[in-house]
PDB file of N, CA and C in Angstrom:
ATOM      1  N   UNK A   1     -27.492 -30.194  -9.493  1.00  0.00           N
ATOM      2  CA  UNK A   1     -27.603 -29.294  -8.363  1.00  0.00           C
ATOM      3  C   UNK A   1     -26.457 -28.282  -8.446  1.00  0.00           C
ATOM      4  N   UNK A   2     -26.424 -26.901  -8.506  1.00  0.00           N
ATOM      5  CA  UNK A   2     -26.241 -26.175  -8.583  1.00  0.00           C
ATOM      6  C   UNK A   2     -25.383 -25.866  -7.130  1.00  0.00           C
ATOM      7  N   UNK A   3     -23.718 -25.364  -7.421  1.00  0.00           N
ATOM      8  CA  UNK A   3     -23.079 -25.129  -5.862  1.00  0.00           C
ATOM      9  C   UNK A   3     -23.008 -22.997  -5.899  1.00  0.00           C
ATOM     10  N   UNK A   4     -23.038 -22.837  -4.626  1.00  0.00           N
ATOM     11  CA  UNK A   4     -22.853 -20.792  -4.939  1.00  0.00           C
ATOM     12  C   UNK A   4     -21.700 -21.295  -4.071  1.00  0.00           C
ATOM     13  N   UNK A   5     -21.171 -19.985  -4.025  1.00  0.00           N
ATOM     14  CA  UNK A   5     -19.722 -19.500  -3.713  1.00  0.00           C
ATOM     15  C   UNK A   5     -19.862 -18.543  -3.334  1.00  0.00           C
ATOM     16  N   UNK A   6     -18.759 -18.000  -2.503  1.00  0.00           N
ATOM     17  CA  UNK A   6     -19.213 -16.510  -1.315  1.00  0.00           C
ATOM     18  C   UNK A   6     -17.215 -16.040  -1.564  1.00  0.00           C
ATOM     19  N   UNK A   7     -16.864 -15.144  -2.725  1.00  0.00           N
ATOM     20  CA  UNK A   7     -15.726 -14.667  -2.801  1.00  0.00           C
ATOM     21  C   UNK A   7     -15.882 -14.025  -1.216  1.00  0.00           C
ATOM     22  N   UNK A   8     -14.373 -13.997  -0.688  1.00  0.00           N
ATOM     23  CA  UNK A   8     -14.104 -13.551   0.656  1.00  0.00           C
ATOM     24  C   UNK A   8     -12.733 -12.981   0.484  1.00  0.00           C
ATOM     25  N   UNK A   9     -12.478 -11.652   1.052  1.00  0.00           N
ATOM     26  CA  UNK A   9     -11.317 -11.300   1.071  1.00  0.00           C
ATOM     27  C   UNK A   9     -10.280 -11.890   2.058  1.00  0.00           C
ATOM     28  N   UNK A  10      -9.034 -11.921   1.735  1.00  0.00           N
ATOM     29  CA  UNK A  10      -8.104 -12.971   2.317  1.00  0.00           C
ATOM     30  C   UNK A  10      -7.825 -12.301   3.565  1.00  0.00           C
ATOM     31  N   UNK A  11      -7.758 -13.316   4.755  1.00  0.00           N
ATOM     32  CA  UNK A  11      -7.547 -12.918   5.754  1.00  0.00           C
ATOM     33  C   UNK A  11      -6.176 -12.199   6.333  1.00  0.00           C
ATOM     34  N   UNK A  12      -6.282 -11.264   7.314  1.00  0.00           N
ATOM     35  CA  UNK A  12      -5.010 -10.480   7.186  1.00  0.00           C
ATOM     36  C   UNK A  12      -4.327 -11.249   8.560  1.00  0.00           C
ATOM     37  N   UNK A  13      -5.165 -11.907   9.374  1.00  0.00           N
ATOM     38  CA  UNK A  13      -4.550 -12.858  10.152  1.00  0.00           C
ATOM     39  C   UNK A  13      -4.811 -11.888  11.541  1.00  0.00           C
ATOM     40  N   UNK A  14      -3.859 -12.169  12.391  1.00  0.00           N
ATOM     41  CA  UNK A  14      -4.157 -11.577  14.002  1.00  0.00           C
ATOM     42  C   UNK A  14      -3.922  -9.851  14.396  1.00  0.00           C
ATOM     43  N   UNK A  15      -3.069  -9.769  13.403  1.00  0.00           N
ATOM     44  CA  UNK A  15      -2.737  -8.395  13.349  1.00  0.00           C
ATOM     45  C   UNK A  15      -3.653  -7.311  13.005  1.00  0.00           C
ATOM     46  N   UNK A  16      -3.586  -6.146  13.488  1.00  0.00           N
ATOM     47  CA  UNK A  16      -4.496  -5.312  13.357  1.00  0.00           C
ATOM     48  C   UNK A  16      -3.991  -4.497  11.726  1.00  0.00           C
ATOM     49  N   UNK A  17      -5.347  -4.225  11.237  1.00  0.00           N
ATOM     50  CA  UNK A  17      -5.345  -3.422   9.732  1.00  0.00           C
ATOM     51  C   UNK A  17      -4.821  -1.769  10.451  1.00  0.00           C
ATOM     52  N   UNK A  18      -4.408  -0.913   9.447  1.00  0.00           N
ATOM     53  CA  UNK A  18      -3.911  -0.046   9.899  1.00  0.00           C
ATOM     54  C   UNK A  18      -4.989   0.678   9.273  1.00  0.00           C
ATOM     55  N   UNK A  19      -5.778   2.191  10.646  1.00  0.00           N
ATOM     56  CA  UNK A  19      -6.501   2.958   9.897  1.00  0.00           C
ATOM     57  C   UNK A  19      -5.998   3.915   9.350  1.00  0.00           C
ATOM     58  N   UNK A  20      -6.062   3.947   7.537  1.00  0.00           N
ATOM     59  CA  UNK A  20      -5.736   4.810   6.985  1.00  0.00           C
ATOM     60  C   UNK A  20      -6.450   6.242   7.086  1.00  0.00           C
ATOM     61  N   UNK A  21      -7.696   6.190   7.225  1.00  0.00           N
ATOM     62  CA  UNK A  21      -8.573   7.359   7.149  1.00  0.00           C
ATOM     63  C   UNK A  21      -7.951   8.321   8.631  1.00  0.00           C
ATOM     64  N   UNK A  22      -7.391   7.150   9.784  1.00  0.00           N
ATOM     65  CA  UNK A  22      -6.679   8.026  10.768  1.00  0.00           C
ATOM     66  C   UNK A  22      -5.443   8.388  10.753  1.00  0.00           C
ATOM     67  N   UNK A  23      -4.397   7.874   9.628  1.00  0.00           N
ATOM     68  CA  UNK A  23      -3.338   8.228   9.448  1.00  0.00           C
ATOM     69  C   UNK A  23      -3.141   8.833   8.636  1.00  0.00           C
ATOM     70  N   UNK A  24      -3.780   9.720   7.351  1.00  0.00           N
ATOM     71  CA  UNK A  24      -3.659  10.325   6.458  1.00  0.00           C
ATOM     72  C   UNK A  24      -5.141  11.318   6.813  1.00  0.00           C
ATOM     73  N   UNK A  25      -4.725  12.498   5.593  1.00  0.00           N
ATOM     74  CA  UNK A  25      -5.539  13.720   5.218  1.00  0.00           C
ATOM     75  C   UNK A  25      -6.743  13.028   3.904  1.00  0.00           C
ATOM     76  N   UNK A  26      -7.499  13.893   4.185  1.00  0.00           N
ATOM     77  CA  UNK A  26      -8.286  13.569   3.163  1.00  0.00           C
ATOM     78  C   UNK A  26      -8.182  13.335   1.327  1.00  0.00           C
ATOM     79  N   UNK A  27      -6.925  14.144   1.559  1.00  0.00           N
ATOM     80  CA  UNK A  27      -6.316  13.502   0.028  1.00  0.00           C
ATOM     81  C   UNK A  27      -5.259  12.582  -0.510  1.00  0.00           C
ATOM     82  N   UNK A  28      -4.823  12.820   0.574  1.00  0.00           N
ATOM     83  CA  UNK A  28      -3.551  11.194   0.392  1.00  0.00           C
ATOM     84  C   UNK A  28      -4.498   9.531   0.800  1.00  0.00           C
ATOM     85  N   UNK A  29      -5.495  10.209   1.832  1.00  0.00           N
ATOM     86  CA  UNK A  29      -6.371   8.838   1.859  1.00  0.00           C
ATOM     87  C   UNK A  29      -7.412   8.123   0.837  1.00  0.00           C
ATOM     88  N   UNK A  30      -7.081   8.916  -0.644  1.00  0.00           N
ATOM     89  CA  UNK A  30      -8.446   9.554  -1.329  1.00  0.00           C
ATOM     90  C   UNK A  30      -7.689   8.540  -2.419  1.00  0.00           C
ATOM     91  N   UNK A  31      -6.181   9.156  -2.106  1.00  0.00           N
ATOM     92  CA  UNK A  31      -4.999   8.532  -3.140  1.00  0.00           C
ATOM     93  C   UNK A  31      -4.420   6.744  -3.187  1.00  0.00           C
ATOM     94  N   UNK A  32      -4.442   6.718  -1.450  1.00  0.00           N
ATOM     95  CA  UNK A  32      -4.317   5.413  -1.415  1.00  0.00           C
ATOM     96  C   UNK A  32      -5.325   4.498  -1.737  1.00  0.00           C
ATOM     97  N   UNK A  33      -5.975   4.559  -1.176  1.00  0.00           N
ATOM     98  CA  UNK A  33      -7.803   3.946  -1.506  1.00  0.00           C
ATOM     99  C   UNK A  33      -8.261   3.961  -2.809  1.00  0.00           C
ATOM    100  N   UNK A  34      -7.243   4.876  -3.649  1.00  0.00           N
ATOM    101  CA  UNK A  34      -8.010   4.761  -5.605  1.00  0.00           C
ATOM    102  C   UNK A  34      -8.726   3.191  -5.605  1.00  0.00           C
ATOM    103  N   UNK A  35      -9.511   3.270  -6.780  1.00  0.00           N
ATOM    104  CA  UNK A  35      -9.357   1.827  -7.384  1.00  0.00           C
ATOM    105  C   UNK A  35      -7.984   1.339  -7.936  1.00  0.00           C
ATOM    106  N   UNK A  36      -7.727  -0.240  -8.113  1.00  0.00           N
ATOM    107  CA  UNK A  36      -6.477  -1.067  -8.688  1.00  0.00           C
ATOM    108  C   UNK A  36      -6.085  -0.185 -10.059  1.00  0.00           C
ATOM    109  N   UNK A  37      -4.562  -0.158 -10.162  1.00  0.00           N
ATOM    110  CA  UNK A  37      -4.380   0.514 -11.512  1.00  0.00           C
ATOM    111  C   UNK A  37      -3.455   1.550 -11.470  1.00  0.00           C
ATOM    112  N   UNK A  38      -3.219   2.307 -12.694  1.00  0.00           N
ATOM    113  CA  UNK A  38      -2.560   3.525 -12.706  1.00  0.00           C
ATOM    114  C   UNK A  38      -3.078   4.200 -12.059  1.00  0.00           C
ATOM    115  N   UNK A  39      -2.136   5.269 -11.141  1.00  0.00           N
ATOM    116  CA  UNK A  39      -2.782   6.513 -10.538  1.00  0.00           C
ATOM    117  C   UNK A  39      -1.893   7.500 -10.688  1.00  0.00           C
ATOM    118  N   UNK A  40      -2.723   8.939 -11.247  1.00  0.00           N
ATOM    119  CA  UNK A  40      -1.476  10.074 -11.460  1.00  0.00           C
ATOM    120  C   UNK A  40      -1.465  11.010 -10.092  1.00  0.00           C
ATOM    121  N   UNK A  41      -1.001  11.223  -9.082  1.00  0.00           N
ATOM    122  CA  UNK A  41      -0.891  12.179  -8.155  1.00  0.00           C
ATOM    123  C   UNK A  41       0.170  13.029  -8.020  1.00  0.00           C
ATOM    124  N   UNK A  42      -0.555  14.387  -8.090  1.00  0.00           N
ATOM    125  CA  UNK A  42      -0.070  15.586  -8.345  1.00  0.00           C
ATOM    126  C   UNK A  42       0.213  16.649  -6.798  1.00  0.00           C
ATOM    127  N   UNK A  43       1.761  17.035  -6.576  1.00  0.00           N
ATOM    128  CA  UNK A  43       1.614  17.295  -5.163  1.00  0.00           C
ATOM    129  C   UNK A  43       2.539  18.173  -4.883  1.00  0.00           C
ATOM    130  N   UNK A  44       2.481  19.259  -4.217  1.00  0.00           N
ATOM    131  CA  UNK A  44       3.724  19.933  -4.058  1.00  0.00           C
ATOM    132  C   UNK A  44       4.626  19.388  -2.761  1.00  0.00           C
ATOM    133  N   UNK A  45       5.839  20.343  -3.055  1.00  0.00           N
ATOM    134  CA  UNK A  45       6.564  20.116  -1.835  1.00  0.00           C
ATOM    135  C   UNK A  45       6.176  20.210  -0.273  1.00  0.00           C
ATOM    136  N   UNK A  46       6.641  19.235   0.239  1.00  0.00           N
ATOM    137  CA  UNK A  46       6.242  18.767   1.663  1.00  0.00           C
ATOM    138  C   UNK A  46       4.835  18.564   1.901  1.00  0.00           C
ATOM    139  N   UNK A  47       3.878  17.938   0.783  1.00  0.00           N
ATOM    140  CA  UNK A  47       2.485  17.706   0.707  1.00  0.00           C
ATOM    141  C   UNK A  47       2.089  15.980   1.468  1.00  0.00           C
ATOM    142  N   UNK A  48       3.592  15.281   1.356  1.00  0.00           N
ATOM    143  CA  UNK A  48       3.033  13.916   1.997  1.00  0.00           C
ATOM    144  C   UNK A  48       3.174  13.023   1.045  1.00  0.00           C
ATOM    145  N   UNK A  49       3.941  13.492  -0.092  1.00  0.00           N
ATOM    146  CA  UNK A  49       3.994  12.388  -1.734  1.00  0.00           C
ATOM    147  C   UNK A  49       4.488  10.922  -1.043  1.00  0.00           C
ATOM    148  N   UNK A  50       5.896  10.976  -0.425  1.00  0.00           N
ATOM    149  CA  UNK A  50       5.998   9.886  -0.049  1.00  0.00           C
ATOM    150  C   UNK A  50       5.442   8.681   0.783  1.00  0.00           C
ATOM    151  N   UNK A  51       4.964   9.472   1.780  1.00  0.00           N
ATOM    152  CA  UNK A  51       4.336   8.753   2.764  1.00  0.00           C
ATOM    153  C   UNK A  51       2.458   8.012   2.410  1.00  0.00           C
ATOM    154  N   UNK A  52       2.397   9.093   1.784  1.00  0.00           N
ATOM    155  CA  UNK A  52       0.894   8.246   0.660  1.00  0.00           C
ATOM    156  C   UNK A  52       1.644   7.436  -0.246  1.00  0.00           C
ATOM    157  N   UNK A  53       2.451   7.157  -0.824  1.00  0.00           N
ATOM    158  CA  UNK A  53       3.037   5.880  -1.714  1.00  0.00           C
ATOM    159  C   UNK A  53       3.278   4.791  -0.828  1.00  0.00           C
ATOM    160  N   UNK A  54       3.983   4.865   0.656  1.00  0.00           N
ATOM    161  CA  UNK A  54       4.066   3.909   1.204  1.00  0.00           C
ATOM    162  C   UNK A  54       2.835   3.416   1.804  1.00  0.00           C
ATOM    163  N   UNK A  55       1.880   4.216   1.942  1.00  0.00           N
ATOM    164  CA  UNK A  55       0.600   3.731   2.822  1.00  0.00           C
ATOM    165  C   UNK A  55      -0.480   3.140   1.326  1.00  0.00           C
ATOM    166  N   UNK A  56      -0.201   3.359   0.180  1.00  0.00           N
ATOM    167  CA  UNK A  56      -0.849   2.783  -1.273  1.00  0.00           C
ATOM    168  C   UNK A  56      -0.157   1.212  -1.036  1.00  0.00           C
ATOM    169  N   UNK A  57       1.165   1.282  -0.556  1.00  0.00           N
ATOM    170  CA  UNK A  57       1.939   0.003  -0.787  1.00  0.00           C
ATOM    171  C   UNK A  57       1.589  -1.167   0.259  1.00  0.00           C
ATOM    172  N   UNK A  58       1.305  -0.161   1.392  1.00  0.00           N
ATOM    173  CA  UNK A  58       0.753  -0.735   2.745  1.00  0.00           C
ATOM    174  C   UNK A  58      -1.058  -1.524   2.504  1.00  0.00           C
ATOM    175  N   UNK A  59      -1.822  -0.770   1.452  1.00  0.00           N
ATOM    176  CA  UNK A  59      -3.136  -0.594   1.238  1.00  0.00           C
ATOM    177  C   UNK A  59      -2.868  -1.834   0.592  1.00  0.00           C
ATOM    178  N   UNK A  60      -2.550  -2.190  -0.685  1.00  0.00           N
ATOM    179  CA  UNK A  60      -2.035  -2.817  -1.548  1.00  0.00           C
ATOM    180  C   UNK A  60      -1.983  -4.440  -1.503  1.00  0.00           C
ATOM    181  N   UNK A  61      -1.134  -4.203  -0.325  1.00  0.00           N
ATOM    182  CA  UNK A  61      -0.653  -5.875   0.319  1.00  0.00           C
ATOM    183  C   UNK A  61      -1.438  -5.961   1.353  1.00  0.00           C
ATOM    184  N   UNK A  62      -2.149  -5.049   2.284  1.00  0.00           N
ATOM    185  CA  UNK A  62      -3.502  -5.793   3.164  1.00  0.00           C
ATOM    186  C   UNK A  62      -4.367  -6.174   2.096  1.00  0.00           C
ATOM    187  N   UNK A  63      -4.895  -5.980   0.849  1.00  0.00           N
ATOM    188  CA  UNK A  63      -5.823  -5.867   0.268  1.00  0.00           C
ATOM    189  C   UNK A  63      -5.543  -7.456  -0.709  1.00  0.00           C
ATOM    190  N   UNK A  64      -4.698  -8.243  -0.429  1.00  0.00           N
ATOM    191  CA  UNK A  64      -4.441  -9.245  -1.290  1.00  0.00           C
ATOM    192  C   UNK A  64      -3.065  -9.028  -2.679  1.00  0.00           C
ATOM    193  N   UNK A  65      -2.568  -7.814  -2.333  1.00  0.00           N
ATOM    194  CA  UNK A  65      -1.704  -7.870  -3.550  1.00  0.00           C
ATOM    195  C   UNK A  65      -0.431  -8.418  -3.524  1.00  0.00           C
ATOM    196  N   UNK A  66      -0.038  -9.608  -4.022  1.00  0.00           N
ATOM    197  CA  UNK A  66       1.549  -9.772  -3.680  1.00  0.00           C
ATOM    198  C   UNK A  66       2.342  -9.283  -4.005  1.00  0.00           C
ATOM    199  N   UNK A  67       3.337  -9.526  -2.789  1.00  0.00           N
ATOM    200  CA  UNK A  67       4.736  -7.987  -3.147  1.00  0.00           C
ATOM    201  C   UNK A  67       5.437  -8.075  -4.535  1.00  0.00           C
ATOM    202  N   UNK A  68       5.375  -8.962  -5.109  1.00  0.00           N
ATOM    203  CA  UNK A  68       6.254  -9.523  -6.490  1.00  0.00           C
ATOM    204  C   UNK A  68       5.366  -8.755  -7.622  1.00  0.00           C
ATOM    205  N   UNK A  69       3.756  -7.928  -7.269  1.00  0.00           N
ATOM    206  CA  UNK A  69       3.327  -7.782  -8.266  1.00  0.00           C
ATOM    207  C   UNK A  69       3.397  -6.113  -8.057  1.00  0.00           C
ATOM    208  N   UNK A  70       4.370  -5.843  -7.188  1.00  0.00           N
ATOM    209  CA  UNK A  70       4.114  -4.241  -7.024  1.00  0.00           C
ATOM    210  C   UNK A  70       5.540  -3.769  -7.323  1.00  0.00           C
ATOM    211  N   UNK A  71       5.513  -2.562  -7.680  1.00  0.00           N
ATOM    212  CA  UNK A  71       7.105  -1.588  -8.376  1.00  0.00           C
ATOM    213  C   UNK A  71       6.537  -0.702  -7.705  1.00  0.00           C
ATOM    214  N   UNK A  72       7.944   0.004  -6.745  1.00  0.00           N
ATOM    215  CA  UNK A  72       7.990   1.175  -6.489  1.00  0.00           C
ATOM    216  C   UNK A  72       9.227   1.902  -6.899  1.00  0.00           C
ATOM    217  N   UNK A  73       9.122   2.803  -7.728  1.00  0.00           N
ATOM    218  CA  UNK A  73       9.983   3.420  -7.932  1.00  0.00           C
ATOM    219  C   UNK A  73      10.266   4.952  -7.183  1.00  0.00           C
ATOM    220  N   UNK A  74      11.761   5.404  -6.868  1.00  0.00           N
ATOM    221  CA  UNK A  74      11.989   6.650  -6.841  1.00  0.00           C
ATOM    222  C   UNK A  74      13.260   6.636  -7.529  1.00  0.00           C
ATOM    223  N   UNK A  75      14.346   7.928  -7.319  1.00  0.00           N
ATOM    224  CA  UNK A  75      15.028   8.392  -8.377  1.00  0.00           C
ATOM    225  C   UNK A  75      16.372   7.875  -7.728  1.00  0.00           C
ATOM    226  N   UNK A  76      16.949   7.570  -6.138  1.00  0.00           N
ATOM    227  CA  UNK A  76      17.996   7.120  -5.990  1.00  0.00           C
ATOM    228  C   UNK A  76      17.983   5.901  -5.040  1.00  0.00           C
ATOM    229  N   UNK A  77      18.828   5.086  -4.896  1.00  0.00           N
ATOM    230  CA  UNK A  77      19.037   4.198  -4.474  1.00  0.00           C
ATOM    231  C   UNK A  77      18.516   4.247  -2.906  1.00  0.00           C
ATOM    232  N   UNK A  78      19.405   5.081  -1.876  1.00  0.00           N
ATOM    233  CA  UNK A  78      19.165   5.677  -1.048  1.00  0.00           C
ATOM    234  C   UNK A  78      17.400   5.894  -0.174  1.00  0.00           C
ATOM    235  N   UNK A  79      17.004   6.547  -1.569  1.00  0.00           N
ATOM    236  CA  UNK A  79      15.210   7.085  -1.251  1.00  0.00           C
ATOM    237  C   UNK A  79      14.925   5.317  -1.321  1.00  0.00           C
ATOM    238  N   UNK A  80      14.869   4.459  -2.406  1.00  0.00           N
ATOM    239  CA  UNK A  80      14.433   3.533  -2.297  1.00  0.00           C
ATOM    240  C   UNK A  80      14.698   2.433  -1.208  1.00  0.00           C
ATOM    241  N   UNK A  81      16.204   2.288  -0.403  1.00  0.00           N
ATOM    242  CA  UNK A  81      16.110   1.651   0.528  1.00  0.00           C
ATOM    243  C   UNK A  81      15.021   2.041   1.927  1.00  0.00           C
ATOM    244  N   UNK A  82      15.204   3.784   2.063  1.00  0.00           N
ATOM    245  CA  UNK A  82      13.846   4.362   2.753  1.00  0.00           C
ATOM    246  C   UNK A  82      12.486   3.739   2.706  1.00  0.00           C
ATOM    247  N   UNK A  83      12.373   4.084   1.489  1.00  0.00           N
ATOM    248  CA  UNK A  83      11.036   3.519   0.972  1.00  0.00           C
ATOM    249  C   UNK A  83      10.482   2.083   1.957  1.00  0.00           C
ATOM    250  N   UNK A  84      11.665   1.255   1.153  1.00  0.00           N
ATOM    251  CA  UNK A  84      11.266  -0.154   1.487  1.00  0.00           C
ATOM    252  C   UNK A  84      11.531  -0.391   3.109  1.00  0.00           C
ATOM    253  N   UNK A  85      12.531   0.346   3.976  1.00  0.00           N
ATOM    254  CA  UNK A  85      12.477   0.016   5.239  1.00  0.00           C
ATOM    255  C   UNK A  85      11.336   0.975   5.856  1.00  0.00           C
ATOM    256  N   UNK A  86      10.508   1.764   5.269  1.00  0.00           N
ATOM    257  CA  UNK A  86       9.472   2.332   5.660  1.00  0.00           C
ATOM    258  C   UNK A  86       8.165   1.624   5.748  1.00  0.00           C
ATOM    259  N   UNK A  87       7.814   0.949   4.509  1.00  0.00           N
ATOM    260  CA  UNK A  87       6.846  -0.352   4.333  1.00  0.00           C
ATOM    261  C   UNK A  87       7.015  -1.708   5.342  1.00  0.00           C
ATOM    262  N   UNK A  88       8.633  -1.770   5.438  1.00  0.00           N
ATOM    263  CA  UNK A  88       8.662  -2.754   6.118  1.00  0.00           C
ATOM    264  C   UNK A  88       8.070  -2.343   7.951  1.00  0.00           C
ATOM    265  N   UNK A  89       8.192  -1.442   7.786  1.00  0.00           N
ATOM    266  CA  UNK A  89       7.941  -1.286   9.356  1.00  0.00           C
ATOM    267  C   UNK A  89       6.419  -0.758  10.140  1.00  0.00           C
ATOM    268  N   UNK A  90       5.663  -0.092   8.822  1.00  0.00           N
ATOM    269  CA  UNK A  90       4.684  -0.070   8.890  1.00  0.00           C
ATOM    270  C   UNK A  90       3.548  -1.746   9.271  1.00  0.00           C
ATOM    271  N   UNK A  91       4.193  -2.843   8.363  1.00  0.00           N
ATOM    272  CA  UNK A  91       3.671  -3.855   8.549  1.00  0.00           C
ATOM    273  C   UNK A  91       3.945  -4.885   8.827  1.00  0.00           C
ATOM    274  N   UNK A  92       3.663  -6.039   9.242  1.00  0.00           N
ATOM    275  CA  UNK A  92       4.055  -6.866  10.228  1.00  0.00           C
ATOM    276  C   UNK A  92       4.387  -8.214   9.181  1.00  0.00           C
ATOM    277  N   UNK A  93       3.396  -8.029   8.026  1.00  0.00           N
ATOM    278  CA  UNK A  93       3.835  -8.577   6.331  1.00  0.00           C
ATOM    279  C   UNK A  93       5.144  -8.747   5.936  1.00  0.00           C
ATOM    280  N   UNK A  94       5.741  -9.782   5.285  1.00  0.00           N
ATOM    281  CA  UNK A  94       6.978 -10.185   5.002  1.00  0.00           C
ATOM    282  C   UNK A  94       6.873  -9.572   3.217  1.00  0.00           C
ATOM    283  N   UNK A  95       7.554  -8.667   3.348  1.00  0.00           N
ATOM    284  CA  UNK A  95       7.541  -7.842   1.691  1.00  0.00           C
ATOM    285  C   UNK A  95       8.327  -8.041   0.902  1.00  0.00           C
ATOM    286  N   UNK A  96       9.633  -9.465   1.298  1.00  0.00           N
ATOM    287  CA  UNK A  96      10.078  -9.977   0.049  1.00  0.00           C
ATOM    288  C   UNK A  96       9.261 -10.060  -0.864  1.00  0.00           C
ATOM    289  N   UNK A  97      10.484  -9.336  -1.833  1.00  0.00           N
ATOM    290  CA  UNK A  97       9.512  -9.651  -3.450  1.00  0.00           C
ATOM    291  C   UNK A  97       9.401  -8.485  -4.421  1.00  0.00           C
ATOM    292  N   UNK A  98       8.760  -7.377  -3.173  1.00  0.00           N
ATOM    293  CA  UNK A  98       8.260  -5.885  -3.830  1.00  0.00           C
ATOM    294  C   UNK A  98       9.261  -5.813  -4.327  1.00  0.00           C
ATOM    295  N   UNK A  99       9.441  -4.745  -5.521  1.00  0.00           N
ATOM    296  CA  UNK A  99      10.513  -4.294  -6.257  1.00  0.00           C
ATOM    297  C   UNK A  99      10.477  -2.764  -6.024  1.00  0.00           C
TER     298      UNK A  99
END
């Protein structure tokens, strides 16, 4: 006898998902939402570069990704503590780990 299985995405628990499609433009939401993987995004100044990386990072870890398997990089120390107290506050998720 034959068993099926019903893959289910992991629950995000009591907290509410954040709507991206209401917090972003149609191209940073276009950006976060890629499929898994490399993504090249191309953007000028004051276009929203950062804030679509943190909402990819935000996308990322609602979506099942653990923080240990994600790198964010920028160029100084400084931007990167931003970064990460930006993610952290967006979500209610414990993001030890991210790099």
């Amino acid at each position: 006898m034959a068993r099926q299985y019903t893959l289910q995405r992991p629950s995000a628990g009591p907290e509410a998902r954040i709507d991206f499609a209401g917090e972003l433009n149609a191209q940073q939401c276009a950006a976060v939402m890629a499929p898994p993987g490399p993504a090249l995004v191309i953007a000028g100044a004051g276009s929203g570069k950062t804030r679509t990386l943190i909402y990819r990072v935000a996308y990322l870890l609602e979506n099942g990704i653990a923080p240990s398997n994600i790198l964010l990089l920028t160029f100084t120390n400084k931007a990167a503590r931003e970064m990460l107290d930006r993610v952290a506050n967006l979500l209610p998720n414990d993001i030890t780990g991210l790099w």
